[in-house]
PDB file of N, CA and C in Angstrom:
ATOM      1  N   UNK A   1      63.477 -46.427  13.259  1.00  0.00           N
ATOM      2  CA  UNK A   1      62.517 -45.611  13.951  1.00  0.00           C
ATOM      3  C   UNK A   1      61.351 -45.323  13.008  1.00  0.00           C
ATOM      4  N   UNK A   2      60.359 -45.367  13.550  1.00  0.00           N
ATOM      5  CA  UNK A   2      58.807 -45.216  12.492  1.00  0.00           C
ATOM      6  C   UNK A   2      58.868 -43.687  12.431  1.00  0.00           C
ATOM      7  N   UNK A   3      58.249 -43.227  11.478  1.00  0.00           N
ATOM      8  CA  UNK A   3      57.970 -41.886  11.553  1.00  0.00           C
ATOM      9  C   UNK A   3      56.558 -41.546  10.877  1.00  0.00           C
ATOM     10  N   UNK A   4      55.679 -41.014  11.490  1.00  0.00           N
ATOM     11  CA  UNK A   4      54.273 -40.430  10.989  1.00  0.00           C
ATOM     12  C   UNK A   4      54.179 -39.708  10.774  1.00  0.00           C
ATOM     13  N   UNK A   5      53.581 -39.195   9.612  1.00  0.00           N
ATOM     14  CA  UNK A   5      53.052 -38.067   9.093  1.00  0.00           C
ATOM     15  C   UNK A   5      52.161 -37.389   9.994  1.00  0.00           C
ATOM     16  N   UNK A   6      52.211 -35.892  11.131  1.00  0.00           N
ATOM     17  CA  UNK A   6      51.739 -35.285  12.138  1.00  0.00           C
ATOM     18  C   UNK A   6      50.679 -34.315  10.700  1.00  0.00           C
ATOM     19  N   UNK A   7      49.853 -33.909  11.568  1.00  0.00           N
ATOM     20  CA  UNK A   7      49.400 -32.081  11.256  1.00  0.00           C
ATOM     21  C   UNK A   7      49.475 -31.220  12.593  1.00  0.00           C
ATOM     22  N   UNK A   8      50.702 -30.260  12.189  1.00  0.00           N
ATOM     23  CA  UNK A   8      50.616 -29.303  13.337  1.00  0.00           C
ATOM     24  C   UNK A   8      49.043 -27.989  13.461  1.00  0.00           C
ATOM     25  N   UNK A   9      48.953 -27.798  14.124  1.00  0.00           N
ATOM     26  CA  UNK A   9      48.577 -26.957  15.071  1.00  0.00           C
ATOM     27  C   UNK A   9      47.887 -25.521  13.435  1.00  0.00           C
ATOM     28  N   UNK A  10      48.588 -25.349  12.880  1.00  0.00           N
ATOM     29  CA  UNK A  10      48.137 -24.547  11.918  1.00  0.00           C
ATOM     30  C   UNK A  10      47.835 -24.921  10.208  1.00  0.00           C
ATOM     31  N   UNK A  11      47.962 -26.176  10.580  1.00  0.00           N
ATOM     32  CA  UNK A  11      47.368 -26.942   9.185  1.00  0.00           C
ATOM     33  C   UNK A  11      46.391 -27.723   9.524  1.00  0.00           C
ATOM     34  N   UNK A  12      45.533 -27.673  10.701  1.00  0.00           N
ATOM     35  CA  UNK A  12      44.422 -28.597  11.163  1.00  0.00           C
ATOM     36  C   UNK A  12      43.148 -27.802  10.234  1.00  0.00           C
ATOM     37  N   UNK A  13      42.421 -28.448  10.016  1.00  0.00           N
ATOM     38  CA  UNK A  13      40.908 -27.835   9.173  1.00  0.00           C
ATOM     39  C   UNK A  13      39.792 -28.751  10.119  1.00  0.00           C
ATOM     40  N   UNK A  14      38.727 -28.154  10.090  1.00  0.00           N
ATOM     41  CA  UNK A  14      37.640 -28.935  10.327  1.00  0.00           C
ATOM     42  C   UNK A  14      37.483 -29.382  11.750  1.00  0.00           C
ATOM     43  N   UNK A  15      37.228 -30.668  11.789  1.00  0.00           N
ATOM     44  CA  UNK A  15      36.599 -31.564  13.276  1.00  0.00           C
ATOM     45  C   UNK A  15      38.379 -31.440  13.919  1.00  0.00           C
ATOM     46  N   UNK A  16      39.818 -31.433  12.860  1.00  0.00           N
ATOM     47  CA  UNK A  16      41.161 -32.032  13.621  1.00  0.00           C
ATOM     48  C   UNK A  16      40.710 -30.607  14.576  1.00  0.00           C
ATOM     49  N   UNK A  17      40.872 -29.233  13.955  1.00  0.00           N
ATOM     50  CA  UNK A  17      41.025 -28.011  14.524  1.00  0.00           C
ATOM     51  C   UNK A  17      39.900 -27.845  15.552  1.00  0.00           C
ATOM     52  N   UNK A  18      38.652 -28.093  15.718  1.00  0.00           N
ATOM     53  CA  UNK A  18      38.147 -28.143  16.418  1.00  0.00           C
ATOM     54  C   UNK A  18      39.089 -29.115  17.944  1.00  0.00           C
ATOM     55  N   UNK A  19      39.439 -30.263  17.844  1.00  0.00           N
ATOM     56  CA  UNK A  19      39.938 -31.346  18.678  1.00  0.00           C
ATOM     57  C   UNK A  19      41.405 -30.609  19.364  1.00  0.00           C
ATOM     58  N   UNK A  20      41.923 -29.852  18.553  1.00  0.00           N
ATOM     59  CA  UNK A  20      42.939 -28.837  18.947  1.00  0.00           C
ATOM     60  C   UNK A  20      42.263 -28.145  19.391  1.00  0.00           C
ATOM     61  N   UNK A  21      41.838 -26.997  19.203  1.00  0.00           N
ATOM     62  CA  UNK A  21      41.218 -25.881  19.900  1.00  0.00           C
ATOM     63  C   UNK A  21      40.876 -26.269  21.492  1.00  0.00           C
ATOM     64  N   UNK A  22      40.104 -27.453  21.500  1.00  0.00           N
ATOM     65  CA  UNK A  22      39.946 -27.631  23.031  1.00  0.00           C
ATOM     66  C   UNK A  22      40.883 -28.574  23.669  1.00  0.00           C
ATOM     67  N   UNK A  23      42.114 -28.979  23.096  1.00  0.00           N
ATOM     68  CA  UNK A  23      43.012 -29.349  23.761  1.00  0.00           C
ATOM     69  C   UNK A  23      43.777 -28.157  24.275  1.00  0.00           C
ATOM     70  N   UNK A  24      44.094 -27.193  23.654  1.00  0.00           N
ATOM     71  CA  UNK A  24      44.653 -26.135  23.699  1.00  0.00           C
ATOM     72  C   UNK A  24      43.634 -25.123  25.265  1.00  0.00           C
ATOM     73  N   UNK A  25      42.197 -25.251  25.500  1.00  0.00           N
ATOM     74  CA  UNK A  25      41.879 -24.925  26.240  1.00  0.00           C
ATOM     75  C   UNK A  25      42.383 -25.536  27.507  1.00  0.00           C
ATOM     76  N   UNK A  26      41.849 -27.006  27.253  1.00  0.00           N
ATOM     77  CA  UNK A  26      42.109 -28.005  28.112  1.00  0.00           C
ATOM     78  C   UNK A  26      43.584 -27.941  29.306  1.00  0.00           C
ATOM     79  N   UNK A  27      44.501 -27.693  28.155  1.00  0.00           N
ATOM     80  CA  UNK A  27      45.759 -27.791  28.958  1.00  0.00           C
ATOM     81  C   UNK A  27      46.761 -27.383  28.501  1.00  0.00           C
ATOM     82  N   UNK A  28      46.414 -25.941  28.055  1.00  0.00           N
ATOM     83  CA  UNK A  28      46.940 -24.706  27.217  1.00  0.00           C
ATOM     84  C   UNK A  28      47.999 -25.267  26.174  1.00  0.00           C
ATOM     85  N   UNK A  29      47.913 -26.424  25.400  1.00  0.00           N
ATOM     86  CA  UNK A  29      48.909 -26.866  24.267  1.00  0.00           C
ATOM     87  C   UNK A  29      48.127 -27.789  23.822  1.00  0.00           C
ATOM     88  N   UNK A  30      48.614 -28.665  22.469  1.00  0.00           N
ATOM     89  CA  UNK A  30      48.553 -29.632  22.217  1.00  0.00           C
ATOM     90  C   UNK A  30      49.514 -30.562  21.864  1.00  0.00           C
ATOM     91  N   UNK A  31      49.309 -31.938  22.562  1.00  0.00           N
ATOM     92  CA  UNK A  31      50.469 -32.523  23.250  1.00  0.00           C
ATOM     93  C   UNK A  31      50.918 -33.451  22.166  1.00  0.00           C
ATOM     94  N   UNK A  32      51.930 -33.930  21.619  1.00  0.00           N
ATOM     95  CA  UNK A  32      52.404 -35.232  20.443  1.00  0.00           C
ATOM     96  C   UNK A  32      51.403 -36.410  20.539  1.00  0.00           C
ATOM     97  N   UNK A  33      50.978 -36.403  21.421  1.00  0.00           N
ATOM     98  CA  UNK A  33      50.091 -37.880  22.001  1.00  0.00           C
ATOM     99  C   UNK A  33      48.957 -37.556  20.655  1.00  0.00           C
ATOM    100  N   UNK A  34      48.052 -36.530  21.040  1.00  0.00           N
ATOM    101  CA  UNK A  34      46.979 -36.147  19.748  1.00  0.00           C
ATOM    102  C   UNK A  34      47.438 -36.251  18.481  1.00  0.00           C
ATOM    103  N   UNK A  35      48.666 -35.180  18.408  1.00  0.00           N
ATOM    104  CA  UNK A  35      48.922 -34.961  16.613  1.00  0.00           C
ATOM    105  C   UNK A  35      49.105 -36.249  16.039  1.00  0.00           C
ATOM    106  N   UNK A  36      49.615 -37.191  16.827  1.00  0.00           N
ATOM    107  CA  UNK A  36      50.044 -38.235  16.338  1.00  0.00           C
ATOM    108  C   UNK A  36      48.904 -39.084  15.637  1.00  0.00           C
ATOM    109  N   UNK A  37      48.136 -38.652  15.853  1.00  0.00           N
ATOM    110  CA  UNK A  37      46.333 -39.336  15.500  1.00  0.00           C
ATOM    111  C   UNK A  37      45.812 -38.117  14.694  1.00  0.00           C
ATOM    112  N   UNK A  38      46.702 -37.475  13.918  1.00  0.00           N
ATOM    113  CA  UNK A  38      45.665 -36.386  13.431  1.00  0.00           C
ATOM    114  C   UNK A  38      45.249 -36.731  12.191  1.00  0.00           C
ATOM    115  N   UNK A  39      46.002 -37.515  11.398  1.00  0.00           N
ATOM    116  CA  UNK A  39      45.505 -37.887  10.264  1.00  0.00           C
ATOM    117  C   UNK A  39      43.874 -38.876  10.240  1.00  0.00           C
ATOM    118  N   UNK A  40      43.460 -38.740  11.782  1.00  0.00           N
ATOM    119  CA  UNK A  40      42.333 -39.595  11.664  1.00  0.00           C
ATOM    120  C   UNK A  40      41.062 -39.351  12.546  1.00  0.00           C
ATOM    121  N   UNK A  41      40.849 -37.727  12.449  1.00  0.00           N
ATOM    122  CA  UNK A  41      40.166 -37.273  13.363  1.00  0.00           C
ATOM    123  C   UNK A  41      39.105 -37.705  14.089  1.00  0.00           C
ATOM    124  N   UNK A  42      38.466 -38.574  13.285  1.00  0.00           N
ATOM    125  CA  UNK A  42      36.856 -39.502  13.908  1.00  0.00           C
ATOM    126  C   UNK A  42      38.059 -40.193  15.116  1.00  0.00           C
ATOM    127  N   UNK A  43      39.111 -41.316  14.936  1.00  0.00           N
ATOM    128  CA  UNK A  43      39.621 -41.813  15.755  1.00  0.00           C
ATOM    129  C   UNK A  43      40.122 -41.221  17.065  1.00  0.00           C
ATOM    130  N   UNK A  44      40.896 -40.342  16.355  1.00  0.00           N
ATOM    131  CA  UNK A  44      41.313 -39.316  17.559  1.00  0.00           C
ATOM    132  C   UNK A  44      40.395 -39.302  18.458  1.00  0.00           C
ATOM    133  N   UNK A  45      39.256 -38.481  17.686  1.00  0.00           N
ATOM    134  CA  UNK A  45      37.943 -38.515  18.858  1.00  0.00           C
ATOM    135  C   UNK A  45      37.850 -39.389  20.229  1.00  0.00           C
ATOM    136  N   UNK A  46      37.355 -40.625  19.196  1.00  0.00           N
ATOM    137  CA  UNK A  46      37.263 -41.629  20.110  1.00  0.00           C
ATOM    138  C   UNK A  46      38.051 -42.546  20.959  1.00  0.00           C
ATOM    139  N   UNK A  47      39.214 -41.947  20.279  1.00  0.00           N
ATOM    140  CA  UNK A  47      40.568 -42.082  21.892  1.00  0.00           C
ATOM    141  C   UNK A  47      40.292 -41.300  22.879  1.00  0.00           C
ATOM    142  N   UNK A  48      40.038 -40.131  22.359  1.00  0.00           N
ATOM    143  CA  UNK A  48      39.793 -38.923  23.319  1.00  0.00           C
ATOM    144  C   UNK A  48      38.452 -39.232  24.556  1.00  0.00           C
ATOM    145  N   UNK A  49      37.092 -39.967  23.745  1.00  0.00           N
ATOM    146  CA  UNK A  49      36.000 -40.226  24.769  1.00  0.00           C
ATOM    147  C   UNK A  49      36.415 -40.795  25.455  1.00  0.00           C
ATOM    148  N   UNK A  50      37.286 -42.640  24.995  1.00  0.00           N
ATOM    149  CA  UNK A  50      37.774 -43.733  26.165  1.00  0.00           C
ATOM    150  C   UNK A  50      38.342 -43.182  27.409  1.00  0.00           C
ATOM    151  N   UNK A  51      39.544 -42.180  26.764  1.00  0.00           N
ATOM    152  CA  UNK A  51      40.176 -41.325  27.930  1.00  0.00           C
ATOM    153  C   UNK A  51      38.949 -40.990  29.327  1.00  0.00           C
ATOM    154  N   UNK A  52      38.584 -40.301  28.666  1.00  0.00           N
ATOM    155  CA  UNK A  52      37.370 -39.636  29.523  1.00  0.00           C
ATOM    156  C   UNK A  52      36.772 -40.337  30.346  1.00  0.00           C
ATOM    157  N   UNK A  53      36.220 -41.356  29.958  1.00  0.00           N
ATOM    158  CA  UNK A  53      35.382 -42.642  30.174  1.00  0.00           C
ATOM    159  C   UNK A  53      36.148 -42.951  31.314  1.00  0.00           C
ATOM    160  N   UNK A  54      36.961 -43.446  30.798  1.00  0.00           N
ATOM    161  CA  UNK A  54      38.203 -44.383  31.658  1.00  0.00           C
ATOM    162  C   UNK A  54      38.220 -43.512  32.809  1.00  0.00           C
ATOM    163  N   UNK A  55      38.948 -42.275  32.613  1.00  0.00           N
ATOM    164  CA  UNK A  55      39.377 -41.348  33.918  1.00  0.00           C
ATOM    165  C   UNK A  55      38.762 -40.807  34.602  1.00  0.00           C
ATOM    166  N   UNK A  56      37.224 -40.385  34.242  1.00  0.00           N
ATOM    167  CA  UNK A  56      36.213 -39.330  34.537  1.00  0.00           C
ATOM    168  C   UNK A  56      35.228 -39.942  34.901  1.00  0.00           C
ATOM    169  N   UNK A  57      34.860 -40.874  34.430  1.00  0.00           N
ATOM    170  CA  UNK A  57      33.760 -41.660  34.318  1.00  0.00           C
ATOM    171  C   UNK A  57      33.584 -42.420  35.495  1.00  0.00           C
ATOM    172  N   UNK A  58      32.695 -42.895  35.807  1.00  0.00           N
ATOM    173  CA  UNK A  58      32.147 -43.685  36.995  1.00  0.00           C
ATOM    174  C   UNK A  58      33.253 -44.710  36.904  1.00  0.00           C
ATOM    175  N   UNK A  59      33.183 -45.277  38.465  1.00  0.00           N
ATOM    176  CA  UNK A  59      34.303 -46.313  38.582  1.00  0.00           C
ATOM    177  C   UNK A  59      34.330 -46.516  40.126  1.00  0.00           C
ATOM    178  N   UNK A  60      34.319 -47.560  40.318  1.00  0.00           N
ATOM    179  CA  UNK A  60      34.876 -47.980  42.214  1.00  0.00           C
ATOM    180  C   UNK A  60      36.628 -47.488  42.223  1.00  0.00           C
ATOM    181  N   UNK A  61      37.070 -47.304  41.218  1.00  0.00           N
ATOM    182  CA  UNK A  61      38.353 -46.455  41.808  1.00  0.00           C
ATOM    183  C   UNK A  61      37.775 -44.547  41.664  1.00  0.00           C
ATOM    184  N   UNK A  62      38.840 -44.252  43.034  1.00  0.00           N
ATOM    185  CA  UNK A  62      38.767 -43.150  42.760  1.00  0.00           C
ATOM    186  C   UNK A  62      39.816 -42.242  41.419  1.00  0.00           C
ATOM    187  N   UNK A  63      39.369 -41.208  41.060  1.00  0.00           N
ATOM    188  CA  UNK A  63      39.714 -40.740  40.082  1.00  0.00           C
ATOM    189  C   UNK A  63      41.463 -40.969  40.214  1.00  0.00           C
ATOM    190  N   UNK A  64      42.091 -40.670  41.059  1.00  0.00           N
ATOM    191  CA  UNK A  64      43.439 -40.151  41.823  1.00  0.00           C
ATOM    192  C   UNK A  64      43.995 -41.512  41.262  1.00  0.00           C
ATOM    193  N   UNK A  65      43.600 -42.730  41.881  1.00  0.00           N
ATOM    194  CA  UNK A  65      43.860 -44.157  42.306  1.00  0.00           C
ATOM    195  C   UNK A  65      43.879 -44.734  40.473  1.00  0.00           C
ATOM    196  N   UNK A  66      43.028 -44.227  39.635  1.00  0.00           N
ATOM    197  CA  UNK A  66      42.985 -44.336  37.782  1.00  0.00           C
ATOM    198  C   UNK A  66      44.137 -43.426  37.734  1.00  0.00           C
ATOM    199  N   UNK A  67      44.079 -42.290  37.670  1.00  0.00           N
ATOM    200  CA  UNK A  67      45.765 -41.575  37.523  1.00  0.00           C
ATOM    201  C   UNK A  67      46.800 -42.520  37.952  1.00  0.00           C
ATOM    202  N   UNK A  68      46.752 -42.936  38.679  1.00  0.00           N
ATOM    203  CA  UNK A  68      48.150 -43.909  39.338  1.00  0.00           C
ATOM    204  C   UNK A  68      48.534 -44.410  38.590  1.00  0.00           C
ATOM    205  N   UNK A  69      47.282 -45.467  38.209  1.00  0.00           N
ATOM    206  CA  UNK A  69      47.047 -46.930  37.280  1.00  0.00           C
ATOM    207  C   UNK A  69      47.917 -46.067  36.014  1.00  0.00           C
ATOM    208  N   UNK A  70      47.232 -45.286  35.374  1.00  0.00           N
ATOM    209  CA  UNK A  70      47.876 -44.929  34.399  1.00  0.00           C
ATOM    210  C   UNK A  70      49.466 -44.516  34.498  1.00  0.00           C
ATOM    211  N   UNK A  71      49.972 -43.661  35.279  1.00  0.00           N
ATOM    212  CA  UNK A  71      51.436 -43.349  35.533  1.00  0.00           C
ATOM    213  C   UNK A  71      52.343 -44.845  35.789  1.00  0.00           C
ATOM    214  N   UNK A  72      51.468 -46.234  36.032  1.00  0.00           N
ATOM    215  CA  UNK A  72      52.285 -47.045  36.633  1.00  0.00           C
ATOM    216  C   UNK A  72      52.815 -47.772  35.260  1.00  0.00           C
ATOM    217  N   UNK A  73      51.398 -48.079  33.913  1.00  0.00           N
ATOM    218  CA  UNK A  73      51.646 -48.290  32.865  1.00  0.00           C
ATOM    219  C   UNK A  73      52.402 -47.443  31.966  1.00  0.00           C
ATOM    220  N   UNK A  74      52.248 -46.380  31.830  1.00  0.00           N
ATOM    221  CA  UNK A  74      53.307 -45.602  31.509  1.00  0.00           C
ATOM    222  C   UNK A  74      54.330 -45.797  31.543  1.00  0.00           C
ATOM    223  N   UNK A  75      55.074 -45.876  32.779  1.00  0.00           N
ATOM    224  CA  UNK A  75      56.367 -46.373  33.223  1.00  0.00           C
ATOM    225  C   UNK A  75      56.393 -47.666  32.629  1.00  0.00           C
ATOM    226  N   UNK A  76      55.832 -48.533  32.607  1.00  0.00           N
ATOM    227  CA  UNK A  76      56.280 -50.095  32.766  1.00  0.00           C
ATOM    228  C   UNK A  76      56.181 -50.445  31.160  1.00  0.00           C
ATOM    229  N   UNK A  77      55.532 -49.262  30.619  1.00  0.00           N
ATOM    230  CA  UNK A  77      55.817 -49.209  28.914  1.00  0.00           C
ATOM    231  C   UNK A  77      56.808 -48.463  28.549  1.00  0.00           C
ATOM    232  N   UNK A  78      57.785 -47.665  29.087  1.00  0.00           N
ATOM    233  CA  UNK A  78      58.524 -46.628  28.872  1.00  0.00           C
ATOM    234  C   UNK A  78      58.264 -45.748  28.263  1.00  0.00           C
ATOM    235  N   UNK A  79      56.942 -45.140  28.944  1.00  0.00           N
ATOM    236  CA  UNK A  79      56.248 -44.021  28.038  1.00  0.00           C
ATOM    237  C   UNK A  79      56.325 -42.974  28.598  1.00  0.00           C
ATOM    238  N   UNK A  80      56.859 -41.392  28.273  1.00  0.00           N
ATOM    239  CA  UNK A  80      57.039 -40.404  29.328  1.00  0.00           C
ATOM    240  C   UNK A  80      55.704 -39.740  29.396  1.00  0.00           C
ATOM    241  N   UNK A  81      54.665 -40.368  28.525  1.00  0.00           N
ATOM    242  CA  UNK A  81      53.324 -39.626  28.739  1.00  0.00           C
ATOM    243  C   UNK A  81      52.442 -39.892  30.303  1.00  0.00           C
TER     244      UNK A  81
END
């Protein structure tokens, strides 16, 4: 099993704690999916825009119909995210 070096929630400094702070707004926690990227906050970031992009962002699917897409890969990766 791999194991990564996380930063929780009260050892974040800087741009990580900022990226927490509004996850924590976002969806009152911050979820393993982030910490797991904390050692690389510029990156994190820019996982974080694609997200956005991807889900939020203009698209001939509707937003609902991208949620799907995503829950279907999820599953078919065995990912409980």
């Amino acid at each position: 099993m791999a194991w990564i070096r996380t930063f929780a929630e009260n050892e974040a400094t800087g741009r990580l704690a900022e990226i927490y702070e509004a996850a924590r707004k976002r969806a009152g926690r911050v979820y393993n999916i982030l910490k797991i990227q904390s050692q690389n906050p510029a990156a994190l970031q820019e996982m974080l825009d694609l997200y956005v992009a991807t889900v939020r962002g203009e698209s001939p699917q509707t937003r609902a119909q991208r949620e799907m897409l995503a829950v279907v890969v999820s599953r078919a990766n065995h990912c409980h995210y």
